[in-house]
N, C-alpha and C. Protein backbone atom coordinates (compact mmCIF):
# COMPACT_ATOMS: atom_id res chain seq x y z
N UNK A 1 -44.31 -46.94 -44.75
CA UNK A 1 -44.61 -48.36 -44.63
C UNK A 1 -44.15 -48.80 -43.24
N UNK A 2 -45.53 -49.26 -42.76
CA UNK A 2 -44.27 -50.03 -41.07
C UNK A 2 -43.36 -50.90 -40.91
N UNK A 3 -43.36 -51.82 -42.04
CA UNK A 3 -42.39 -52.67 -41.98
C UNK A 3 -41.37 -52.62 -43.07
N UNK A 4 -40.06 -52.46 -43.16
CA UNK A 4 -39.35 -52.98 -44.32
C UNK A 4 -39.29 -53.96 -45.23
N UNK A 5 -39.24 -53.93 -46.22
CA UNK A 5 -39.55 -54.76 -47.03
C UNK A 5 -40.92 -55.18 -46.99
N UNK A 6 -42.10 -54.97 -46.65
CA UNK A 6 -43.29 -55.35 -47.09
C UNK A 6 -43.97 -54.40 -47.47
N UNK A 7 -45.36 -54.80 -48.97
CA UNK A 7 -45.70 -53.92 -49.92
C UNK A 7 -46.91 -54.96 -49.57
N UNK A 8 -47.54 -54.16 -50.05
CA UNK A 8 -49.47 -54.15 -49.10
C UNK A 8 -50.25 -54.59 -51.25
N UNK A 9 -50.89 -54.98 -51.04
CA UNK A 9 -51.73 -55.16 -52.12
C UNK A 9 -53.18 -55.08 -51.87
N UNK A 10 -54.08 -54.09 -52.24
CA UNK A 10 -55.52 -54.53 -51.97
C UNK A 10 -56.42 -54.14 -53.38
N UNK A 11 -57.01 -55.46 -53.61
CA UNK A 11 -57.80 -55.88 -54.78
C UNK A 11 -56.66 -55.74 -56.03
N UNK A 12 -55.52 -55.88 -55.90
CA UNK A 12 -54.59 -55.49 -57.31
C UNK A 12 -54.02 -54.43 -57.18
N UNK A 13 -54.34 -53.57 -56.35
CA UNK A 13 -53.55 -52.27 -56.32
C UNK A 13 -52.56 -51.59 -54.91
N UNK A 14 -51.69 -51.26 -55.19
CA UNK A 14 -50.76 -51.11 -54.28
C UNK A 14 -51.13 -50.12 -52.77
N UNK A 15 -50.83 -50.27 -51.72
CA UNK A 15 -51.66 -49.98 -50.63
C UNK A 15 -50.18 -49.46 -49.97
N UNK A 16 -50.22 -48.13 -49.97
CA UNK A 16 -49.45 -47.30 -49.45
C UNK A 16 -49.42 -47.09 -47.81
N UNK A 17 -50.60 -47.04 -47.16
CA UNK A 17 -50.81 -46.78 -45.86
C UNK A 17 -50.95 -48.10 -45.09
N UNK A 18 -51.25 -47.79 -43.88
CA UNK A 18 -50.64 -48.63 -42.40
C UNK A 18 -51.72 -49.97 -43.01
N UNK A 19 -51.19 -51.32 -43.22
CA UNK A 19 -51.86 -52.61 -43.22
C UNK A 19 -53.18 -52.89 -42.18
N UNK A 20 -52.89 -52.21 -41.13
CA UNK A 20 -53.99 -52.42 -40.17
C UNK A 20 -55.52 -51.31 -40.20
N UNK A 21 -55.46 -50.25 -41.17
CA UNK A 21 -56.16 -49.56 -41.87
C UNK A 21 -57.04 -50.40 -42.50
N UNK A 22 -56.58 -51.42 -43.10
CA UNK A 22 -57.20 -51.46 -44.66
C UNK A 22 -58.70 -52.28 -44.05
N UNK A 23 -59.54 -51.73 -44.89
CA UNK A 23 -61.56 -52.25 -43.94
C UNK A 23 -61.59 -53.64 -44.79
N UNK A 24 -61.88 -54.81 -44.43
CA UNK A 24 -61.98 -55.79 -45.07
C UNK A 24 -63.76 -56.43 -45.01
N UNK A 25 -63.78 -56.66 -46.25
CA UNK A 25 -64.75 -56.57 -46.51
C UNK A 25 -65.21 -57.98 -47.35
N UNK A 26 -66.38 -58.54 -48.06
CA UNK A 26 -66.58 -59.98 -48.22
C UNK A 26 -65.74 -59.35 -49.45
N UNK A 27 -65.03 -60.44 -50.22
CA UNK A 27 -64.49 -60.91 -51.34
C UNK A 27 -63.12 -59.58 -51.29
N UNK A 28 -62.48 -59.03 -50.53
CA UNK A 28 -61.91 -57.81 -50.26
C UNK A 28 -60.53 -58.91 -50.80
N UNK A 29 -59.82 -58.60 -51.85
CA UNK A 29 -58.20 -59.44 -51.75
C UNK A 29 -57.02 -58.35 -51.13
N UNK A 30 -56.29 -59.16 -50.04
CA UNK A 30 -55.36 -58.35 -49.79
C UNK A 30 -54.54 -59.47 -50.04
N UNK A 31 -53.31 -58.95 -50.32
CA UNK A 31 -51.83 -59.67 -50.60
C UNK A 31 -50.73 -59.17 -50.08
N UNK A 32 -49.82 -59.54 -49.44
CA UNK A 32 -48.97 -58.69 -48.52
C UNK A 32 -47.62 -59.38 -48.80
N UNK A 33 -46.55 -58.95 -49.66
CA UNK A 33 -45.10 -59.25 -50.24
C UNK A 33 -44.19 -59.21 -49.07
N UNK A 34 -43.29 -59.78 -48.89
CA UNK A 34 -42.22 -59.92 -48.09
C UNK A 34 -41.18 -59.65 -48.98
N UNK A 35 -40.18 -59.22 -48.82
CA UNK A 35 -39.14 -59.27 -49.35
C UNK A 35 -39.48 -58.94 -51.27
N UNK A 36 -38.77 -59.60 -51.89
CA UNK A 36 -38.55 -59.45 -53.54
C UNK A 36 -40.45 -59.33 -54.13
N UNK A 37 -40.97 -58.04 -54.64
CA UNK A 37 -42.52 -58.07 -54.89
C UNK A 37 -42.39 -58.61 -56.11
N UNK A 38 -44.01 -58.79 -56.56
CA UNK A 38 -43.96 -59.79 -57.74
C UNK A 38 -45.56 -59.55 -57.84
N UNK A 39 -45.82 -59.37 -59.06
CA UNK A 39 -47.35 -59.27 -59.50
C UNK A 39 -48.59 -60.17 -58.47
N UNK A 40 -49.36 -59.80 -58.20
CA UNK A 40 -50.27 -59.91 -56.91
C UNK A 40 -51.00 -61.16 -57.72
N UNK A 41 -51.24 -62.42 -57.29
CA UNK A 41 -52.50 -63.26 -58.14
C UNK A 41 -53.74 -62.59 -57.85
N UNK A 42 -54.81 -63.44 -59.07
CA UNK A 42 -55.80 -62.70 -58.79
C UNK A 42 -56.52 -63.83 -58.41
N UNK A 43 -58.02 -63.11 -58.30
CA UNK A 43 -59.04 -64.84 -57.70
C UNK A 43 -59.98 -64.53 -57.68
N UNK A 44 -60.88 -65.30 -58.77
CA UNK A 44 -62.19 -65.02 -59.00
C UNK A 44 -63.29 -65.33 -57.69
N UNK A 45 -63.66 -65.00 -56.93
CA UNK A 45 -65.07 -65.94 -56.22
C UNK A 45 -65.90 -66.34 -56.61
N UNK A 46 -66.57 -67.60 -56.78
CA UNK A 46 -67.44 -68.31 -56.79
C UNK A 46 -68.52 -68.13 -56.57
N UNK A 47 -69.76 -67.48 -57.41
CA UNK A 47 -71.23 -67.39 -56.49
C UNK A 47 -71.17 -66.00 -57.69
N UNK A 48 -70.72 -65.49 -56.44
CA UNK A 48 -71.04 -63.79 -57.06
C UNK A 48 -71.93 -63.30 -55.98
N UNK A 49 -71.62 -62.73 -55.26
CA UNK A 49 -72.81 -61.87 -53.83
C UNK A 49 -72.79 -60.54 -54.31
């Protein structure tokens, strides 16, 4: 992890490798914890593409 204490989240699931990796994409959720982690929210989009 490059930074201490931060834990990477993408779409709900935990993201082990470098944050600046991750391909972002339309409706792509990333969530990124500081310090104390805690279950990722989730979030529906609107439309549906």
């Amino acid at each position: 992890m490059p930074s201490a204490g931060l834990t990477v989240f993408v779409d709900g699931v935990q993201y082990d490798g470098d944050p600046r990796d991750i391909e972002l994409k339309a409706h792509t959720q990333v969530v990124l914890e500081l310090g104390q982690v805690g279950r990722p929210p989730s979030f529906t989009f609107p439309g549906g593409l």
